[in-house]
Protein backbone atom coordinates (compact mmCIF):
# COMPACT_ATOMS: atom_id res chain seq x y z
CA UNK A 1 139.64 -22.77 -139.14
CA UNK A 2 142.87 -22.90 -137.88
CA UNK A 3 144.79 -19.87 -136.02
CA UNK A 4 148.21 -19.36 -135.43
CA UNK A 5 148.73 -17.18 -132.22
CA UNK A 6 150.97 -14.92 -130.27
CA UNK A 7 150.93 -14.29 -126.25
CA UNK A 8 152.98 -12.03 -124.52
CA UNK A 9 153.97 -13.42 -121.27
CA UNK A 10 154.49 -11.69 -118.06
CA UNK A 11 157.87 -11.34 -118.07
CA UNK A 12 157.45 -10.09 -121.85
CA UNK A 13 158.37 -12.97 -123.63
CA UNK A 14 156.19 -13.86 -126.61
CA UNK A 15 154.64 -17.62 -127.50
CA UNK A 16 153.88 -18.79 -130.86
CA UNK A 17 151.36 -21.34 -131.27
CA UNK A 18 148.56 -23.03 -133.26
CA UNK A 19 144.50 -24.16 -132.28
CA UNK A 20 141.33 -24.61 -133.70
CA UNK A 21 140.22 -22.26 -131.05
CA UNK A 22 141.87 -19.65 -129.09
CA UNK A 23 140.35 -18.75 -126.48
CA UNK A 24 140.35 -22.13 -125.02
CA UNK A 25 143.89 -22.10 -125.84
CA UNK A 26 144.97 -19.38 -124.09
CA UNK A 27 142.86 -20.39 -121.18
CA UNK A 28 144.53 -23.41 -120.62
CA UNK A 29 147.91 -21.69 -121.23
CA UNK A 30 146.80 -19.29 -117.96
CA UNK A 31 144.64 -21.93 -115.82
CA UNK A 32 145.81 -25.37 -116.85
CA UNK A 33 148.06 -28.46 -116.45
CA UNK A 34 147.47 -28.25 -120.96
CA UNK A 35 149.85 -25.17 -120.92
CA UNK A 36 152.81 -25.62 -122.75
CA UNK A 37 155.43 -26.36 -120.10
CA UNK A 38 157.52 -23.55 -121.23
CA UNK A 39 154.54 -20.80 -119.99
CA UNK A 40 153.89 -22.49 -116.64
CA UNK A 41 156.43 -20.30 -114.93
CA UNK A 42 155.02 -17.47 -117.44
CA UNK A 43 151.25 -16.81 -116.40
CA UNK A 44 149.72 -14.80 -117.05
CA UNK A 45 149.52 -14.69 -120.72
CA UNK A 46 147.83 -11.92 -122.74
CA UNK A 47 146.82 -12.49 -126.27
CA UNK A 48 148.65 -10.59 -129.08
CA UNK A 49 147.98 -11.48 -132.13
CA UNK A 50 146.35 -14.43 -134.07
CA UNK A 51 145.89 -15.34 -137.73
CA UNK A 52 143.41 -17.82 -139.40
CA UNK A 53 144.33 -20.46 -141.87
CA UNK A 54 141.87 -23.18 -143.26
CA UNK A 55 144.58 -26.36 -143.08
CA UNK A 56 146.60 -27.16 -140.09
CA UNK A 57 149.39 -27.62 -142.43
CA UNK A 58 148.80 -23.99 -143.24
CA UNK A 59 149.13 -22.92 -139.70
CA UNK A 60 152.06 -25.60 -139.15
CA UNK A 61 154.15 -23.98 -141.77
CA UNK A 62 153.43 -20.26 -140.33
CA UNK A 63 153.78 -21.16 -137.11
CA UNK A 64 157.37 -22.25 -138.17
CA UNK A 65 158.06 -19.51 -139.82
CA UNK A 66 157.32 -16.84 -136.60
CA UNK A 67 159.18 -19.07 -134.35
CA UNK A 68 162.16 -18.38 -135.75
CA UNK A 69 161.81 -14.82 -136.21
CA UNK A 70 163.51 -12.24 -133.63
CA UNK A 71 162.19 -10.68 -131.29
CA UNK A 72 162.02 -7.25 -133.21
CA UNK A 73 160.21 -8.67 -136.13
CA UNK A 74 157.37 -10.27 -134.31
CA UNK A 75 156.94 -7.02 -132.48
CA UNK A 76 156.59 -5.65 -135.73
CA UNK A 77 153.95 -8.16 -137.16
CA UNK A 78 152.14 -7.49 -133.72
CA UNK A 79 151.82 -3.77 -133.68
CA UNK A 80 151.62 -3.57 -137.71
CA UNK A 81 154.56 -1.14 -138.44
């Protein structure tokens, strides 16, 4: 299965992604040279949220969609209000 994925960073910001598995992912976004480049400066990460999707086109087209939400509305997908 595929899972799209939110961290919060340390200075607050929040990353969307996609993986087949998360908690690699999220170890290599706090431990490893495989971090996006964008959370290097970032660690460490804390996982938010994730969702599960059985095509990576699935994913890819969520994924897309959160990216270019605000700030306020992931918040809002994150805590569920």
């Amino acid at each position: 299965m595929w899972h799209v994925y939110i961290v919060e960073c340390i200075d607050l910001s929040l990353y969307t992604g996609i993986t087949l598995d998360v908690d690699r992912r999220v170890k290599e976004h706090n431990h490893s040279a495989k971090s996006a480049k964008s959370l290097r400066y970032k660690r460490p990460v804390r996982l938010v949220h994730t969702e599960m999707f059985k095509t990576h086109s699935e994913a890819a087209r969520r994924e897309y969609e959160i990216k270019h939400w605000k700030r306020e509305e992931k918040l809002k997908l994150i805590t569920g209000a």
